[in-house]
N, C-alpha and C. Protein backbone atom coordinates (compact mmCIF):
# COMPACT_ATOMS: atom_id res chain seq x y z
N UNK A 1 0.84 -1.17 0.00
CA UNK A 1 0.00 0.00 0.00
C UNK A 1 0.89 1.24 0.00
N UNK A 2 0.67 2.05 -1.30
CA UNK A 2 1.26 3.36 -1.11
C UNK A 2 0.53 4.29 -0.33
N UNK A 3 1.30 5.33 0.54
CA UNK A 3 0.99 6.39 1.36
C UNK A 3 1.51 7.58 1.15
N UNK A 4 0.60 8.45 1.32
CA UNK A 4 0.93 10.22 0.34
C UNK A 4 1.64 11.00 1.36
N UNK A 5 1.31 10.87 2.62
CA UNK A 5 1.89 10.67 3.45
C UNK A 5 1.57 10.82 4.87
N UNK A 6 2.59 10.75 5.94
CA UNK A 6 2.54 10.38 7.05
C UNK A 6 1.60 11.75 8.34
N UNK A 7 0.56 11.07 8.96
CA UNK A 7 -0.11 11.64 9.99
C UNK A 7 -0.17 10.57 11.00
N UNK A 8 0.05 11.64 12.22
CA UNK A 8 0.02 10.67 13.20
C UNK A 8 -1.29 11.73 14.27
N UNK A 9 -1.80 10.49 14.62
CA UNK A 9 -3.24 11.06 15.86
C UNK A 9 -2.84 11.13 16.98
N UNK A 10 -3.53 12.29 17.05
CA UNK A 10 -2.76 12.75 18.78
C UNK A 10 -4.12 12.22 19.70
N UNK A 11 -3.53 11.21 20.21
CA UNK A 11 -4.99 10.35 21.18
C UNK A 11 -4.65 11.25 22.65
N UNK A 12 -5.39 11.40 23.43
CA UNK A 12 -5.53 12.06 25.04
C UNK A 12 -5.81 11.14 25.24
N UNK A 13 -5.02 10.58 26.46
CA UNK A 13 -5.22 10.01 27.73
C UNK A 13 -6.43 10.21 28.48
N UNK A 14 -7.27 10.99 27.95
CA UNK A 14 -8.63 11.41 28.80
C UNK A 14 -9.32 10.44 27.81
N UNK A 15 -9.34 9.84 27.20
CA UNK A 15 -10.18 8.78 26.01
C UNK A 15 -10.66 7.88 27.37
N UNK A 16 -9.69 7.62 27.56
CA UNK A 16 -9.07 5.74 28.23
C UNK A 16 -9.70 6.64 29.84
N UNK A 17 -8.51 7.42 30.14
CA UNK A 17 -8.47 7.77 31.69
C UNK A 17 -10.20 7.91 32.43
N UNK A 18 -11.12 8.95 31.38
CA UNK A 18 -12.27 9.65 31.92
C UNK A 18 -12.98 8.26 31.56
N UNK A 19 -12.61 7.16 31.14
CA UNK A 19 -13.92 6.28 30.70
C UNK A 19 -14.59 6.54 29.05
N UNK A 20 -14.41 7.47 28.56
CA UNK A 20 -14.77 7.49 27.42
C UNK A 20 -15.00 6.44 26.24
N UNK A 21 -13.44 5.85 26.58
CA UNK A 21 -13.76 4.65 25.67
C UNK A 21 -14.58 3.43 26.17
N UNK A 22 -14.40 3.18 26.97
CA UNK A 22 -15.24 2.04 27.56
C UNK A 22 -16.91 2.41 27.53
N UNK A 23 -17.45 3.18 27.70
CA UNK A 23 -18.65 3.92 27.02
C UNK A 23 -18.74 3.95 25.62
N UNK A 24 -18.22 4.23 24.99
CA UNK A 24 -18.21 4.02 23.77
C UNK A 24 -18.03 3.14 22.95
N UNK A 25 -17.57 2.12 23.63
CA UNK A 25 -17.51 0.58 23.26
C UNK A 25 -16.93 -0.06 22.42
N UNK A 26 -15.95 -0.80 22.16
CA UNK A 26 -14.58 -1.23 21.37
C UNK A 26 -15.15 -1.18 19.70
N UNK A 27 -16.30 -1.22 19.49
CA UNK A 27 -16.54 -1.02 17.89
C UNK A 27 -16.96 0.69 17.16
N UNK A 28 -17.40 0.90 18.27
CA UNK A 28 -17.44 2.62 18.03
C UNK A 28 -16.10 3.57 18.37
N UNK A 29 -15.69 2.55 19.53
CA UNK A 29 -14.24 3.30 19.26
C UNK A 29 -13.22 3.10 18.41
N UNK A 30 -13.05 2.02 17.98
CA UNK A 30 -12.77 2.10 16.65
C UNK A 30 -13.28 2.59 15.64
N UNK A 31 -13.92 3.16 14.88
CA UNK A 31 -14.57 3.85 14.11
C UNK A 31 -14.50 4.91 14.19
N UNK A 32 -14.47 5.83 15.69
CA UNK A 32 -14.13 7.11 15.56
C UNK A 32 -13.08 7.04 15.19
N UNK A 33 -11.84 5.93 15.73
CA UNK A 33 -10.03 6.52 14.72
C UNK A 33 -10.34 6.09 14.01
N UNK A 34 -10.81 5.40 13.45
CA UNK A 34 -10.67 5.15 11.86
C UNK A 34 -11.28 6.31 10.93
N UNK A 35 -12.24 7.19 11.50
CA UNK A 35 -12.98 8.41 10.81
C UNK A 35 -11.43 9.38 11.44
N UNK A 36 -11.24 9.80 12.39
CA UNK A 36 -10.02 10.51 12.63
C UNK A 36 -8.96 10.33 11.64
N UNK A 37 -8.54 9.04 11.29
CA UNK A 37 -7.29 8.92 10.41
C UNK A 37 -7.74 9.85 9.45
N UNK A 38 -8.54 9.91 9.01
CA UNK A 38 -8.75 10.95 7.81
C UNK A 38 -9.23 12.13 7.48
N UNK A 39 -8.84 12.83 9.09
CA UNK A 39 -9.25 14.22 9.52
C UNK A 39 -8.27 15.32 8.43
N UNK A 40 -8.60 16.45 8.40
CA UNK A 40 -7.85 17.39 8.29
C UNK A 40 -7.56 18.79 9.15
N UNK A 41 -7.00 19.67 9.24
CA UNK A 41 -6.09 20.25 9.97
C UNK A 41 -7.31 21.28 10.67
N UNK A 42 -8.66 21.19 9.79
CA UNK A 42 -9.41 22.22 10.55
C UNK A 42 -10.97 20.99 10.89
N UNK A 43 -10.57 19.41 11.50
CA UNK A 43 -11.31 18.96 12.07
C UNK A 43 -12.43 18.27 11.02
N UNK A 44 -11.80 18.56 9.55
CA UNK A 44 -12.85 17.75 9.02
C UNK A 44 -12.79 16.66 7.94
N UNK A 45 -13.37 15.95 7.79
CA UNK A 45 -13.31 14.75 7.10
C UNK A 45 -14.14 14.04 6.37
N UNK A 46 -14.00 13.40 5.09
CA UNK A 46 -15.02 12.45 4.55
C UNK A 46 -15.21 11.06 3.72
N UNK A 47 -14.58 10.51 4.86
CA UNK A 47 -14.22 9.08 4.05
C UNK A 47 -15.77 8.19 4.26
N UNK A 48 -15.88 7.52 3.28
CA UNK A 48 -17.06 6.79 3.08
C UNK A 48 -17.57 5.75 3.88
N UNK A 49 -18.60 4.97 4.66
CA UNK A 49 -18.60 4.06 5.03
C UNK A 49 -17.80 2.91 4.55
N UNK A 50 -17.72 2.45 3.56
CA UNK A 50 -16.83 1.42 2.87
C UNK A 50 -15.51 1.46 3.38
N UNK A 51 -15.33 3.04 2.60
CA UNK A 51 -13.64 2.82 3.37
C UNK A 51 -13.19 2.72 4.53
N UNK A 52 -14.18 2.88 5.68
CA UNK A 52 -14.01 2.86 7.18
C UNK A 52 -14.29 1.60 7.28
N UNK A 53 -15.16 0.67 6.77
CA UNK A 53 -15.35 -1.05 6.75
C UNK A 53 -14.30 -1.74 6.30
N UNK A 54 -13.30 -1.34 5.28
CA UNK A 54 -12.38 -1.36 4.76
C UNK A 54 -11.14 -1.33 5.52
N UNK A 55 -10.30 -0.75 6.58
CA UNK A 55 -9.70 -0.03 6.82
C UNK A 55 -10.01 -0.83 8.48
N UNK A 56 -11.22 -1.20 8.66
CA UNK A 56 -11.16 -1.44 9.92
C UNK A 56 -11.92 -2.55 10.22
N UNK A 57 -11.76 -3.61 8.73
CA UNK A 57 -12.39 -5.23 9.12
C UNK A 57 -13.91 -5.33 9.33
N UNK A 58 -14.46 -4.59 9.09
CA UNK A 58 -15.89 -4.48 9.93
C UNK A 58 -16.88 -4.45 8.50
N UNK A 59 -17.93 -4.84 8.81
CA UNK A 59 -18.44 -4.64 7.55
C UNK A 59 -19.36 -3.17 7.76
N UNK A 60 -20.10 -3.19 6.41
CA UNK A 60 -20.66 -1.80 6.48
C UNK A 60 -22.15 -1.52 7.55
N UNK A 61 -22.33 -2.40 7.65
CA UNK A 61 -23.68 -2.54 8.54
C UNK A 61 -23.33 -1.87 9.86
N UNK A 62 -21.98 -2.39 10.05
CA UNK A 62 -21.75 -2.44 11.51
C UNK A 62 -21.13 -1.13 11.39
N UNK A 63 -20.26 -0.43 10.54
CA UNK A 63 -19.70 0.59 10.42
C UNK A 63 -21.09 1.83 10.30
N UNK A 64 -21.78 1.26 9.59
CA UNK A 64 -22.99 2.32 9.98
C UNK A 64 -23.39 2.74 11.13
N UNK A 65 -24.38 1.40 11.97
CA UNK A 65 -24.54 1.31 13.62
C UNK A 65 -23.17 2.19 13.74
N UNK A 66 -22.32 2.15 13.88
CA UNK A 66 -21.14 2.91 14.86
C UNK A 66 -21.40 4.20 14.52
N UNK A 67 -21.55 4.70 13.44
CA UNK A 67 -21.21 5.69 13.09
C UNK A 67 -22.76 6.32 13.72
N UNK A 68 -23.81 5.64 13.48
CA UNK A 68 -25.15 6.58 14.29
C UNK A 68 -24.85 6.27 15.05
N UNK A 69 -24.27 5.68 16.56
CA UNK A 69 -24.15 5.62 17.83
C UNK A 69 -23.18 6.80 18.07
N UNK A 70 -22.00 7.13 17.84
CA UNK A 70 -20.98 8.60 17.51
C UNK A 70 -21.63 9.75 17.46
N UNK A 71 -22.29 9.66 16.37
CA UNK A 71 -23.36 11.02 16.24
C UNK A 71 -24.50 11.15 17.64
N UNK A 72 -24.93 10.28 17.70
CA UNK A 72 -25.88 10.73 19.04
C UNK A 72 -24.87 10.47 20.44
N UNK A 73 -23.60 10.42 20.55
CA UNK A 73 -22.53 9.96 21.67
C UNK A 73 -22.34 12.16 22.07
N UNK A 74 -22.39 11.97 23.25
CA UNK A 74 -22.44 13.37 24.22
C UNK A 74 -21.17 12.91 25.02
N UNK A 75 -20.36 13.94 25.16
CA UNK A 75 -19.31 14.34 26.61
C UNK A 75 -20.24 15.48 27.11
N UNK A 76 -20.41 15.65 28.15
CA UNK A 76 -21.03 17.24 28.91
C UNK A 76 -22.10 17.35 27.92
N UNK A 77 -22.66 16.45 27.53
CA UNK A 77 -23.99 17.61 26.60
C UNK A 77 -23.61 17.80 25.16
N UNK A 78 -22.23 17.21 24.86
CA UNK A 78 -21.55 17.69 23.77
C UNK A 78 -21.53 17.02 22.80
N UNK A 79 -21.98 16.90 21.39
CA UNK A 79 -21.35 16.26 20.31
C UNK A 79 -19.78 16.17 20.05
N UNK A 80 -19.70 14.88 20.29
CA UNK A 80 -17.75 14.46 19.45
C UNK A 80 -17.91 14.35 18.50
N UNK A 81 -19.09 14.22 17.43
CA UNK A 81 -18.58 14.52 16.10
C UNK A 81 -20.19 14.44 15.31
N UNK A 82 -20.14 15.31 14.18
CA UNK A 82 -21.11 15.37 13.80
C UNK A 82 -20.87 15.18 12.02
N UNK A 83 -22.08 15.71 11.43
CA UNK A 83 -21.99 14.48 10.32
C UNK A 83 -23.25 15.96 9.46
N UNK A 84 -22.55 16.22 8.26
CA UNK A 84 -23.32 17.13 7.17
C UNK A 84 -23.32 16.11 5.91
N UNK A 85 -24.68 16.25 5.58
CA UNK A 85 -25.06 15.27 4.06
C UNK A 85 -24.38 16.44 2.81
N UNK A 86 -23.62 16.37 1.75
CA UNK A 86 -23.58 17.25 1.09
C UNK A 86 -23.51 16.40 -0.31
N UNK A 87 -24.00 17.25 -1.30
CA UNK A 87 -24.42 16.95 -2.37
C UNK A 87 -23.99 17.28 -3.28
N UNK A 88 -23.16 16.08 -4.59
CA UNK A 88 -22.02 16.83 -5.29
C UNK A 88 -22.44 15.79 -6.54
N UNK A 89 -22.91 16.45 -7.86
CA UNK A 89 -23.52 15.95 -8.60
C UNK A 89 -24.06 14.93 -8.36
N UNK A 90 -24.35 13.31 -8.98
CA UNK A 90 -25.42 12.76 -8.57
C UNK A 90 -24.84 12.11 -7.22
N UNK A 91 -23.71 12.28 -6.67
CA UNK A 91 -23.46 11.44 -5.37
C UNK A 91 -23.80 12.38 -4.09
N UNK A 92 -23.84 12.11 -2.86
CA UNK A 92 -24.14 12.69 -1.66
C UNK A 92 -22.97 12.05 -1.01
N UNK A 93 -22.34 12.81 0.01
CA UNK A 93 -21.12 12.45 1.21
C UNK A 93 -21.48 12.74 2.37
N UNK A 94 -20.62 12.28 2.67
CA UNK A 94 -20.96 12.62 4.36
C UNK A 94 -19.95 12.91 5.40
N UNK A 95 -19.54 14.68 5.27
CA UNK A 95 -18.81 14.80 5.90
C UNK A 95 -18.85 15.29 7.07
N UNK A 96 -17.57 14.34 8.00
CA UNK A 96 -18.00 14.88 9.84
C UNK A 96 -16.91 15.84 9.87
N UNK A 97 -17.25 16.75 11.41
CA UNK A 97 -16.38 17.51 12.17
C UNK A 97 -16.52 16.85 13.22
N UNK A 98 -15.19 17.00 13.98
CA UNK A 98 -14.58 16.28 15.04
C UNK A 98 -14.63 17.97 15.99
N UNK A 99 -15.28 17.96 16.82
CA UNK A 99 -15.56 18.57 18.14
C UNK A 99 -14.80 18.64 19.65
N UNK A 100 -14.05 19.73 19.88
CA UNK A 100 -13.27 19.80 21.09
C UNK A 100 -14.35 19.16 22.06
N UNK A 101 -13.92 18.44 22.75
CA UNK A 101 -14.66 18.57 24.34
C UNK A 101 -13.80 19.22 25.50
């Protein structure tokens, strides 16, 4: 596999430490890095279900479920990531922003 190149994710210790991940549950937390790997510098991203099924063994069913469990997932009241339908000739995407908490 060629790579264009190298990013590395800056994970917080508050994932793991506050419980976050364990709430969020080993298939949704995977899915959020796997939607993270393909962030950009101002939090946003739009890789396809496939390629996140792709990328992270899972099929698309299940990569879906994750991905609506994420979207309705709150810290403080807060969305970690949210999700705009946008529409680009006959295809539609779906790109998220990744949300400070």
């Amino acid at each position: 596999m060629k790579e264009k190149s190298e990013i590395f994710l800056k994970l917080y210790t508050l994932l793991f430490g506050s419980g976050m991940a364990k709430d969020l549950r080993p298939v949704n937390c995977t899915t959020l890095l796997a939607i993270a790997s393909f962030i950009d510098d101002k939090g946003n991203c739009c890789p396809t279900q496939v390629h996140i099924a792709e990328v992270t063994g899972m099929s698309t069913t299940t990569v879906n479920k994750a991905v609506n469990a994420l979207l309705e997932f709150k810290v403080n009241g807060k969305s970690i990531i949210t999700r705009e339908f946008v529409q680009k000739a006959q295809f539609t995407y779906s790109y998220y922003t990744f949300h400070l908490i």
